[in-house]
Every structure is written in C-alpha cells, then in structure tokens.
C-alpha atoms as a PDB file:
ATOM      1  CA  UNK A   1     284.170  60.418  50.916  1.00  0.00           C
ATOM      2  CA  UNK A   2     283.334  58.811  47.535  1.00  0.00           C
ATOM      3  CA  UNK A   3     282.119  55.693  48.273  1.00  0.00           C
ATOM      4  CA  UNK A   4     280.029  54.530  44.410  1.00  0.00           C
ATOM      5  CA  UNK A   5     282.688  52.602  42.229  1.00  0.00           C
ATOM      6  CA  UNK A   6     282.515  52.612  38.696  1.00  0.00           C
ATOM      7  CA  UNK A   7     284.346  49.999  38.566  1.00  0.00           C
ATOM      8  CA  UNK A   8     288.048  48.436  40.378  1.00  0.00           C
ATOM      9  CA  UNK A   9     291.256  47.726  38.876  1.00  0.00           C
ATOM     10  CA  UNK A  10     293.617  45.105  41.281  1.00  0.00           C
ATOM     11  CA  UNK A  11     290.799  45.926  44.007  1.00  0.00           C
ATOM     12  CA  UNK A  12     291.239  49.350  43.846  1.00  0.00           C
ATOM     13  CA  UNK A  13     287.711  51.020  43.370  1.00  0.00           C
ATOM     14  CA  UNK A  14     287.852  53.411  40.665  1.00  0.00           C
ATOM     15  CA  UNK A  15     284.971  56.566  41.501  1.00  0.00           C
ATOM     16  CA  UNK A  16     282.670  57.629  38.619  1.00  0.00           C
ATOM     17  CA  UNK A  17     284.637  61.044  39.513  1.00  0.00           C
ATOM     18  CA  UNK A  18     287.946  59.200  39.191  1.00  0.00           C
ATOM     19  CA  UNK A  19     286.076  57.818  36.056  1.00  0.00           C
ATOM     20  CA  UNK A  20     285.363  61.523  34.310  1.00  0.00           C
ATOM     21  CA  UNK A  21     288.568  62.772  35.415  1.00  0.00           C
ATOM     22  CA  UNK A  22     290.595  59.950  33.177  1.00  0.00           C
ATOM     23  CA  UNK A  23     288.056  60.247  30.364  1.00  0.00           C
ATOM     24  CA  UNK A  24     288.824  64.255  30.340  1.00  0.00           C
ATOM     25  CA  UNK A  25     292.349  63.961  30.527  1.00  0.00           C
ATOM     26  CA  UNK A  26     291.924  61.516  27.504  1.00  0.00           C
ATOM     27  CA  UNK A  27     289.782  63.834  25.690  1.00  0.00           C
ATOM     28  CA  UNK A  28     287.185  61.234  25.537  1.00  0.00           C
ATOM     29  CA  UNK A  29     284.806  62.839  27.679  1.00  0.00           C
ATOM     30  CA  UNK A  30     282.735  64.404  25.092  1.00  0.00           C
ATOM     31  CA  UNK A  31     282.246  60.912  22.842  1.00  0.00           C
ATOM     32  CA  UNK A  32     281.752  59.102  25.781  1.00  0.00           C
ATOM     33  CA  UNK A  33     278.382  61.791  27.001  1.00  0.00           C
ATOM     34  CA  UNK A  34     277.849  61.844  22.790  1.00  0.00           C
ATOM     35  CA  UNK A  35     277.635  57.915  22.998  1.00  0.00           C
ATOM     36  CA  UNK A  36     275.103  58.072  26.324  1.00  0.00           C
ATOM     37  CA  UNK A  37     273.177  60.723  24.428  1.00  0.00           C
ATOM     38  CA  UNK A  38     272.464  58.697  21.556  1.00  0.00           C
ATOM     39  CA  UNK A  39     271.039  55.535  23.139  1.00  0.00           C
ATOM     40  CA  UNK A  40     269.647  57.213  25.611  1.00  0.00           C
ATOM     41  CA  UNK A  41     267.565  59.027  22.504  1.00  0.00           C
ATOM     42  CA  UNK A  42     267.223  55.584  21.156  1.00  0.00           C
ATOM     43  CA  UNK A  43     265.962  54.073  23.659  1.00  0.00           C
ATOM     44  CA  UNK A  44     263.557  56.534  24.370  1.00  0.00           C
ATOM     45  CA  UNK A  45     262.020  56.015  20.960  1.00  0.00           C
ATOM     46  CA  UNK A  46     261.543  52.529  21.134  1.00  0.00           C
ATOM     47  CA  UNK A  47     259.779  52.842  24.208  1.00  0.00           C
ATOM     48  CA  UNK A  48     257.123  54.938  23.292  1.00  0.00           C
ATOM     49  CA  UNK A  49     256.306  54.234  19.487  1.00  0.00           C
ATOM     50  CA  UNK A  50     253.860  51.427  18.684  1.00  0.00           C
ATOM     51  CA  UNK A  51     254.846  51.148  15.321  1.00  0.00           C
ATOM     52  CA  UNK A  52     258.373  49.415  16.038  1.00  0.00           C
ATOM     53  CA  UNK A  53     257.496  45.419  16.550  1.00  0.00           C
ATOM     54  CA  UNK A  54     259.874  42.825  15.848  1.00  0.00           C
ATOM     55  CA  UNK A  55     258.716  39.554  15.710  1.00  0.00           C
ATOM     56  CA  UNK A  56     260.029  37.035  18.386  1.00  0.00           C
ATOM     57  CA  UNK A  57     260.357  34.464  15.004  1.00  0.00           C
ATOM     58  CA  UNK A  58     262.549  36.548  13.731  1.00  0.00           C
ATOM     59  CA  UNK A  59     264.860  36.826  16.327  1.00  0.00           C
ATOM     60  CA  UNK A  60     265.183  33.344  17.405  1.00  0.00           C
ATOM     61  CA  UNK A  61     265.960  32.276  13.548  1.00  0.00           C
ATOM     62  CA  UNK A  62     268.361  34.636  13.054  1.00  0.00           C
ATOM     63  CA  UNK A  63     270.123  33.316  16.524  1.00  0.00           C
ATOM     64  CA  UNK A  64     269.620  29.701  14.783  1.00  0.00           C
ATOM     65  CA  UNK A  65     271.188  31.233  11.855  1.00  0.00           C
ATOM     66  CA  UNK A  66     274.178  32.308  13.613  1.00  0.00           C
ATOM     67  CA  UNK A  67     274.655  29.185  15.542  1.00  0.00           C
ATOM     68  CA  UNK A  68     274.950  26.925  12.491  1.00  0.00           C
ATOM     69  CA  UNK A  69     277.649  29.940  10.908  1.00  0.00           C
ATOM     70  CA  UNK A  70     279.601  30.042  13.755  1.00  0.00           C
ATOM     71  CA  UNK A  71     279.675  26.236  14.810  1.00  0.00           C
ATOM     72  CA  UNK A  72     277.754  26.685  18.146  1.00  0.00           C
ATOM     73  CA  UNK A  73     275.090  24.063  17.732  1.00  0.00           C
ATOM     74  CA  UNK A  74     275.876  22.297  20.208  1.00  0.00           C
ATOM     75  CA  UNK A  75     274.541  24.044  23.972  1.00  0.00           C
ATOM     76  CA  UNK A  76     277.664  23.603  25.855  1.00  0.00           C
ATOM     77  CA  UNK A  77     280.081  24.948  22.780  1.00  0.00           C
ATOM     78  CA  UNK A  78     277.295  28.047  22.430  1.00  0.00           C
ATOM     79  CA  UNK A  79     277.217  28.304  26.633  1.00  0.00           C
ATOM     80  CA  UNK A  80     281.094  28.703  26.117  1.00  0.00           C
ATOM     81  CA  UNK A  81     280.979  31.255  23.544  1.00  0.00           C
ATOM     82  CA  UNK A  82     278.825  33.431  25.672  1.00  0.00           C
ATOM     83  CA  UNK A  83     280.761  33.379  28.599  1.00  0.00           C
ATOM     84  CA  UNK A  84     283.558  33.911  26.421  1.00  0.00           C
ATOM     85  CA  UNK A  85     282.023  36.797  25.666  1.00  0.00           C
ATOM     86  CA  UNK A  86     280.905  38.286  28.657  1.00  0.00           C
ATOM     87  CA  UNK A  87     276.913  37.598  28.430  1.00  0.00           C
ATOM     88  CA  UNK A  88     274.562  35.118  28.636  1.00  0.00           C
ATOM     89  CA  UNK A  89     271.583  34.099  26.347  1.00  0.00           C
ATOM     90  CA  UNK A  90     269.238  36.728  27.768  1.00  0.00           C
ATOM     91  CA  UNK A  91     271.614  39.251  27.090  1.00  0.00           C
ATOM     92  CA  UNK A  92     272.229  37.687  23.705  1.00  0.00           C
ATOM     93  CA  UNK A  93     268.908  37.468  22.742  1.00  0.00           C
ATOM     94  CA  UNK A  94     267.918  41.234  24.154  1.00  0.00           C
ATOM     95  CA  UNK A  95     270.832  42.391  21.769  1.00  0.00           C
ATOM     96  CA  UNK A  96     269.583  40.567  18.663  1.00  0.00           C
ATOM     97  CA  UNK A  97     265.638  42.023  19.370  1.00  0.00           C
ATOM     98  CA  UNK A  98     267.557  45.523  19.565  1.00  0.00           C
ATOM     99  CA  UNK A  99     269.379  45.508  16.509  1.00  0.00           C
ATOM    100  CA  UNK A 100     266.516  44.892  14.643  1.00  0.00           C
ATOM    101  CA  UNK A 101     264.218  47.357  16.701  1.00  0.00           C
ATOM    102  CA  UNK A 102     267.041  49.865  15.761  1.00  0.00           C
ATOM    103  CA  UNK A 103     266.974  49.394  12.334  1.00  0.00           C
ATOM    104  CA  UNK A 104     263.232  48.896  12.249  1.00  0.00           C
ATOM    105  CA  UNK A 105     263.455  52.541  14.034  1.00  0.00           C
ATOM    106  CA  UNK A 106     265.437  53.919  10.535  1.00  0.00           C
ATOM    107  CA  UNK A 107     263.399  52.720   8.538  1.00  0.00           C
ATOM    108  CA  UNK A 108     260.175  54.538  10.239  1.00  0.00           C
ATOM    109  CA  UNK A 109     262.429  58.494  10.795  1.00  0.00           C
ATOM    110  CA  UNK A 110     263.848  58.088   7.586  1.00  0.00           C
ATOM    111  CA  UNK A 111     261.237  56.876   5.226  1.00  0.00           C
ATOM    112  CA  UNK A 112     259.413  60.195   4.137  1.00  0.00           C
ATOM    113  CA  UNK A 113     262.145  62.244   3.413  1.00  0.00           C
ATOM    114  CA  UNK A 114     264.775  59.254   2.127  1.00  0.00           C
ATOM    115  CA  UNK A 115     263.444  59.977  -1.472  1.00  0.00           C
ATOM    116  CA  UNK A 116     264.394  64.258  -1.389  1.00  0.00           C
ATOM    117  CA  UNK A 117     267.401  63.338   0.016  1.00  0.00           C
ATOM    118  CA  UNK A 118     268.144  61.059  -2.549  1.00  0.00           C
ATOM    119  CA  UNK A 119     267.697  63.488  -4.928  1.00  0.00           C
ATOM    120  CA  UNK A 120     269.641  66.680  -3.101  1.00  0.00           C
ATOM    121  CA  UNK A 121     272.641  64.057  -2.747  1.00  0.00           C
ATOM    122  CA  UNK A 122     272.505  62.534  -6.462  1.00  0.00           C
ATOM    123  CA  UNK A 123     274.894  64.964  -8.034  1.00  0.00           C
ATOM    124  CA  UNK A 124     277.569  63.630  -5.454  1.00  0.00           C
ATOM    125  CA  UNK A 125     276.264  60.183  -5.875  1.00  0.00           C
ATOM    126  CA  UNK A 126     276.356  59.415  -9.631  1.00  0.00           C
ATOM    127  CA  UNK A 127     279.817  58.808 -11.284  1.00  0.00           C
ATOM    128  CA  UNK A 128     281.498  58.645 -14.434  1.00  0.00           C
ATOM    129  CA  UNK A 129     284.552  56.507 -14.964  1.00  0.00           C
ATOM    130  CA  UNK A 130     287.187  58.629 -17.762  1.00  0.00           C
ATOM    131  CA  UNK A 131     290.386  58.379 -19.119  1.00  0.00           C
ATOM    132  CA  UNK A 132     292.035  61.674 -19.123  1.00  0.00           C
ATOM    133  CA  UNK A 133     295.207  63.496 -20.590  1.00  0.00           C
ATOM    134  CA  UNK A 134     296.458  66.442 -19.474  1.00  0.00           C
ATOM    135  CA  UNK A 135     298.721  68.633 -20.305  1.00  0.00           C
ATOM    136  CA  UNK A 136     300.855  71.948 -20.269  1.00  0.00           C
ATOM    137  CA  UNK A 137     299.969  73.836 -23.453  1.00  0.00           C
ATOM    138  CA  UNK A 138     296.336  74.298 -24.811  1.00  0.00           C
ATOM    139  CA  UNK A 139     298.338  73.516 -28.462  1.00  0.00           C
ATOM    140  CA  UNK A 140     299.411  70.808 -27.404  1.00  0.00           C
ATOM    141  CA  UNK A 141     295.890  69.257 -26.303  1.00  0.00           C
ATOM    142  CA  UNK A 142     294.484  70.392 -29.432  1.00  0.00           C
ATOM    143  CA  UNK A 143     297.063  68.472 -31.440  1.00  0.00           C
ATOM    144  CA  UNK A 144     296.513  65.443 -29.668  1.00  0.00           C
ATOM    145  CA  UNK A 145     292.813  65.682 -29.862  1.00  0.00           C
ATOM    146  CA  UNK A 146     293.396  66.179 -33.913  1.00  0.00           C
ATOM    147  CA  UNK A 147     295.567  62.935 -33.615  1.00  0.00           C
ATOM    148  CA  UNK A 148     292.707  60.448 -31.647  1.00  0.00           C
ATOM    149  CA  UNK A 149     290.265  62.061 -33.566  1.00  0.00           C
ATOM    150  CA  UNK A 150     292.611  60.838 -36.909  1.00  0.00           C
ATOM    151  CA  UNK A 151     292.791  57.577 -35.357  1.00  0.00           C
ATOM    152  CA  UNK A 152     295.579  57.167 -32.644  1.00  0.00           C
ATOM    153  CA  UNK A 153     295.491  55.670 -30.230  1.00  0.00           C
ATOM    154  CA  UNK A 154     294.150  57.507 -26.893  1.00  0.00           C
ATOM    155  CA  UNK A 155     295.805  54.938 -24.576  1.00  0.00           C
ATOM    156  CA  UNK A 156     299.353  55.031 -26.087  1.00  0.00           C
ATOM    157  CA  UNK A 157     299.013  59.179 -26.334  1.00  0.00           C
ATOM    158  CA  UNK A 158     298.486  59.463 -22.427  1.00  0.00           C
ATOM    159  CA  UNK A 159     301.523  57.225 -21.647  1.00  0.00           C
ATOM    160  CA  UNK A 160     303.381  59.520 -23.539  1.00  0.00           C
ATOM    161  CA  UNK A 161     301.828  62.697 -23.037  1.00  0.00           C
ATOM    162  CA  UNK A 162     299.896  62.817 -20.053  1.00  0.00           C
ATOM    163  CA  UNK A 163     301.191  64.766 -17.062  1.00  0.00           C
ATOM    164  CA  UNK A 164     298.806  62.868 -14.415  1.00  0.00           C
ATOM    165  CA  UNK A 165     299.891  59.999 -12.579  1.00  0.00           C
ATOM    166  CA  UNK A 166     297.240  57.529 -14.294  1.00  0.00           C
ATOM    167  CA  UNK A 167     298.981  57.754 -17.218  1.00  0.00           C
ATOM    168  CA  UNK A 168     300.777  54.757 -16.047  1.00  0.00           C
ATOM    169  CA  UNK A 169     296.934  52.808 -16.270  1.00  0.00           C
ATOM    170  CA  UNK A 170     296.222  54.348 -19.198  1.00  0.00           C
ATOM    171  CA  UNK A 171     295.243  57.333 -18.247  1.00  0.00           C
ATOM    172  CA  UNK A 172     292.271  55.978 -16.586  1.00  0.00           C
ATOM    173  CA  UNK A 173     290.644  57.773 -13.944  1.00  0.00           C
ATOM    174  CA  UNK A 174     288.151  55.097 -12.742  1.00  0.00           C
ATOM    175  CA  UNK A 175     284.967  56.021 -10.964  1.00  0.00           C
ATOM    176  CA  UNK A 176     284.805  60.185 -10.396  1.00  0.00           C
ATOM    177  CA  UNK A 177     281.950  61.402  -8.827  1.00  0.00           C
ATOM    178  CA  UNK A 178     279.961  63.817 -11.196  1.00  0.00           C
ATOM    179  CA  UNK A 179     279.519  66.321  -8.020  1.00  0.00           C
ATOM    180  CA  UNK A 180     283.545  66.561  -7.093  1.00  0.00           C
ATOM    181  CA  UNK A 181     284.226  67.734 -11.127  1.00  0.00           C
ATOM    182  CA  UNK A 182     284.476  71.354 -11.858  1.00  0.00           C
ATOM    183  CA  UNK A 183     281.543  72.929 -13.293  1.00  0.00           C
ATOM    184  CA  UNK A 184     283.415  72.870 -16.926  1.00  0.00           C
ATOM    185  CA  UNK A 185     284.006  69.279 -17.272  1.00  0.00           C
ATOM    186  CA  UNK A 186     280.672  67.962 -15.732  1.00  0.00           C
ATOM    187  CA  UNK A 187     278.774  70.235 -17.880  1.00  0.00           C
ATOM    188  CA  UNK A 188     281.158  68.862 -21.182  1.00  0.00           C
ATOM    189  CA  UNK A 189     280.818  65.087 -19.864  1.00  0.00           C
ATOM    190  CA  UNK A 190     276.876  65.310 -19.182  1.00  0.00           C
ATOM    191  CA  UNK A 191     276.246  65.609 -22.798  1.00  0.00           C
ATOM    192  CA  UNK A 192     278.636  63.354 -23.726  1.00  0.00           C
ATOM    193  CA  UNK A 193     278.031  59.539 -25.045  1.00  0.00           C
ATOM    194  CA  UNK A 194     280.318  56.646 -23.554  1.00  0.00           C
ATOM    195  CA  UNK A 195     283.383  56.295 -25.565  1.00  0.00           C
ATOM    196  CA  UNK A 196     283.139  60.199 -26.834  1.00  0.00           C
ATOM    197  CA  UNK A 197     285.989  62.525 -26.603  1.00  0.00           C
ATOM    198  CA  UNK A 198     285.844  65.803 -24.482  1.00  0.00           C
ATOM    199  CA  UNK A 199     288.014  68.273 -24.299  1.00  0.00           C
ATOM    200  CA  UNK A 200     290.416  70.543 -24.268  1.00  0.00           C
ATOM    201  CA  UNK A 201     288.893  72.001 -21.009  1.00  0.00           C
ATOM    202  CA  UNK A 202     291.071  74.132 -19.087  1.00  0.00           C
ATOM    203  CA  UNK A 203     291.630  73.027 -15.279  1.00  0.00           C
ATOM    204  CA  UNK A 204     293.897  74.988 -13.073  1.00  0.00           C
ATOM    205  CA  UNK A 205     296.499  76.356 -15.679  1.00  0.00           C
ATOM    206  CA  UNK A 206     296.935  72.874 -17.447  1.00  0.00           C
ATOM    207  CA  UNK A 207     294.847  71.411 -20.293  1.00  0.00           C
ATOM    208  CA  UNK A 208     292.727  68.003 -20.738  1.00  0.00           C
ATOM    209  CA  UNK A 209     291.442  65.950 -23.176  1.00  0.00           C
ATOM    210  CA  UNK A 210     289.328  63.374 -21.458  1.00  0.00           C
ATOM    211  CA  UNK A 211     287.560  60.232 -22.723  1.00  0.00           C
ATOM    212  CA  UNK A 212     283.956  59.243 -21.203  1.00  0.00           C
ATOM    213  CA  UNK A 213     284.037  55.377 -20.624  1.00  0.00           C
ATOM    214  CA  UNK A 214     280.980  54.614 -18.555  1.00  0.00           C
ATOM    215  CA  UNK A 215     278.489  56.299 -16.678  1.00  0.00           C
ATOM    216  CA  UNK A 216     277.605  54.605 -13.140  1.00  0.00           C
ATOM    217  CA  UNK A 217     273.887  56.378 -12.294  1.00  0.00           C
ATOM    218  CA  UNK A 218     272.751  56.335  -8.298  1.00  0.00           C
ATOM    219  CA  UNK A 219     269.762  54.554  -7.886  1.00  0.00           C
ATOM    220  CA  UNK A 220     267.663  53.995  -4.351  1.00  0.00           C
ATOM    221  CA  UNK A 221     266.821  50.238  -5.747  1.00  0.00           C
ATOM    222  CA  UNK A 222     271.019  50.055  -4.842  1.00  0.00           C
ATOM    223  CA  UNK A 223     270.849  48.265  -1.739  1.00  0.00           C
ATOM    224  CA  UNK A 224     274.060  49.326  -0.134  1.00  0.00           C
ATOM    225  CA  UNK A 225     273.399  53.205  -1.400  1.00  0.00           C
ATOM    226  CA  UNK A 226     270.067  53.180   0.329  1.00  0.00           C
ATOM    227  CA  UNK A 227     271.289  51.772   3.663  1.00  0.00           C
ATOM    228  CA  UNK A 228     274.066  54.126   3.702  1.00  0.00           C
ATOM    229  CA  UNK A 229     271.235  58.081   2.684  1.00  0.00           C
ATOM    230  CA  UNK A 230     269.126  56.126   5.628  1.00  0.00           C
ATOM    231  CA  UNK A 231     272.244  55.953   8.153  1.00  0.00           C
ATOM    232  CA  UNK A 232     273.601  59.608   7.148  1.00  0.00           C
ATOM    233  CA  UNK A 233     269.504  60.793   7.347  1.00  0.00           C
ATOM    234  CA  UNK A 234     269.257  58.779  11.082  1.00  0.00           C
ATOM    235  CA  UNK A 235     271.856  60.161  12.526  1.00  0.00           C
ATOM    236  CA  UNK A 236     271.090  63.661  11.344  1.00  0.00           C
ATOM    237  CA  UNK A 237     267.866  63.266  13.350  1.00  0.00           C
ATOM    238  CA  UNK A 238     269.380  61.725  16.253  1.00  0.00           C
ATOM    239  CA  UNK A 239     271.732  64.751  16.187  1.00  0.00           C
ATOM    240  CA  UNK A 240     268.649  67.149  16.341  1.00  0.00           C
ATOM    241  CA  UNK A 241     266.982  64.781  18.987  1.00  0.00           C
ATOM    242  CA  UNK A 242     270.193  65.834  20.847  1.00  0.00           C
ATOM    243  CA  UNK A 243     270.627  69.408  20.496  1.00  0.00           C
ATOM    244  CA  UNK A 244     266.899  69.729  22.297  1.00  0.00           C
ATOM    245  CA  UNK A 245     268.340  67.839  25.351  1.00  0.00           C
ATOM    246  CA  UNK A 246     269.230  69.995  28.935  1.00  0.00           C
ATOM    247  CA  UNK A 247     272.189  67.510  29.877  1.00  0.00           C
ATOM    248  CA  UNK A 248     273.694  68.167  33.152  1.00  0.00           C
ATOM    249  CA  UNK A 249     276.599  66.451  34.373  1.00  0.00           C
ATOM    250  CA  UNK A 250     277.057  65.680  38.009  1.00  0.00           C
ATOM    251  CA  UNK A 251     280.172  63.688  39.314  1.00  0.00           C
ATOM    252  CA  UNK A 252     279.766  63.897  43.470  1.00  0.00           C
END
C-alpha cells in the first residue's frame, strides 16, 4: 500500500506514483524530470562556489523597490499580498537572494567564452533593413534598374512591379538578418553603401533589385543582445551539466 501523498484533491491523496502516471499520460513527464534536473544542477553550483555572493543590501532594496511599485508599503497590504500568493516574507526574500545568485551564476559560466560566441553568432546577429523588387524576367529587372538609376522613383516602381508582398510598404523589407540571406545577396549588400542599389541577383527562379537602407551592426555593449548570447551560452552548459548526470527514477 502507497501510503506518501504528493499531494490531495477533495481529500483524496494523490501518490507520487499516481503523480508520474498523470504526468506520463500528459506527456509532461520528461519537462517535469528536465525542470528537477536543472535546479537541481543549479543549486548544486551555488552551493559549492565561493565566488557567487550577493549582498544582503541588495536584496532588501530591491524588495523596498518593489514595495513602493506595487503599492505594498504598508505591512498589512504587503502581509496580504504574500498570502495571496502563497508565501511568506522568508520565502519572498529567499526567492529575491536566488534570482540574483542565479544570474550572478551566468555571469561567472558564461564570461570567458561570451566574447567567441559573440563572434561565431554575429553573422546571424547583424541586420540590414532593404527595400526590394522582384520580379519574373531578368529583362525586366534590368530595365527597372536602368529606370531608378535614370531617376525614378524606386518606391513607386515596386508598387507596380514588385511580385513580393511588401510591395504594398514600399517594398520595404525591414530588418533581415545578414546570416538568413543567400550567399549572393549578402555578399552584393556587404559591399554596398546605405541608399545604394543592388541587383539584379537571381533568387529561386525570380529576379531582384534591392535597395540597402540601413545597416543595424550587433554589438556586446547592446544590453538586451548580451543578456540574451549569456542565456543561450547558460543553458548550453546546464544542458552538458545534465547529460553527465546517472538519473534514476523510482516511483514505489
């Protein structure tokens, strides 16, 4: 007889076998022992490396910080909140100290090789925002290039030409990254200056003629860019962290 509940629903105890058997039939099984796997990694880190500290200061203004957002100066309205939520200010507090321990914990794995992979990933990472016209006939292209060469105008040509659904904007392509372009048109755009024509380049049977606008270069000072290489780089070495694991899963 089972007797360990993981938990009971209208006072009927639910088994941690009972448990696994509803998370398999779910197919949630495997993200629930991925999820385990990962903090138990975590966890493990931040236990044993001296060179993740957090400063109590730090957490307790950030708590202050969130207070005065959220409203919850005053104790009761903040007591409230938290058992609104399901914890207490222990909890609380623990959770605050261990998203910044986490982070901290980035920072340190990631931090020697964030600059290579920078650099591996920049080709995917830079962008170039063009206008573009494409069409049928490699005649046709030319004669239009003749024409906005001439003077016409490009905008006015792709409405009327174009065979791409942007020609309704224009013809404007917005931000493409330089990495997803064939090897053709990056190579043409690359040596291209903003405003400069390029083209006809032939792209799957059909022909374009394709104005450089702006050129949007990766850079690690790009706040948001780094945060995102030191996630993807994290979680790469949590993965490998994993994979050396012996995980054995026992139900009775």
């Amino acid at each position: 007889m089972e007797i360990s509940s993981f938990l009971t629903i209208d006072d009927q105890p639910i088994s941690y076998r009972q448990a696994v058997k509803y998370l398999q039939a779910s197919g949630k099984l495997g993200q629930f022992i991925g999820d385990i796997l990962r903090q138990y990694v975590i966890e493990q880190e931040l236990q044993t490396r001296e060179d993740i500290f957090i400063s109590p200061a730090l957490t307790e203004q950030t708590i202050i910080d969130f207070r005065l957002k959220n409203q919850l100066t005053d104790p009761s309205r903040f007591q409230e909140w938290l058992q609104s939520n399901g914890t207490d200010y222990d909890t609380f507090h623990s959770s605050v100290t261990y998203g910044f321990k986490v982070e901290k914990l980035k920072a340190v794995v990631t931090e020697s090789k964030l600059q290579e992979y920078f650099i591996e990933r920049k080709i995917y990472l830079d962008r170039v925002v063009v206008s573009r016209i494409i069409v049928d006939s490699q005649e046709l292209a030319e004669e239009l290039q003749t024409q906005i060469e001439e003077g016409a105008n490009f905008e006015q040509l792709a409405q009327e030409y174009s065979l791409a659904d942007d020609k309704i904007v224009n013809g404007m392509m917005g931000p493409v990254s330089r990495g997803t372009m064939p090897d053709t048109l990056r190579a043409a755009i690359d040596i291209a200056s903003p405003g400069q024509l390029v083209g006809p380049i032939e792209l799957e049977g059909r022909y374009g003629l394709f104005r450089v606008e702006q050129f949007l270069s990766a850079s690690l000072e790009d706040t948001q860019l780094r945060q995102a290489l030191q996630n993807e780089l994290f979680e790469k070495w949590l993965a490998e962290k994993i994979q050396k694991l012996t995980v054995k899963l026992q139900v009775n």
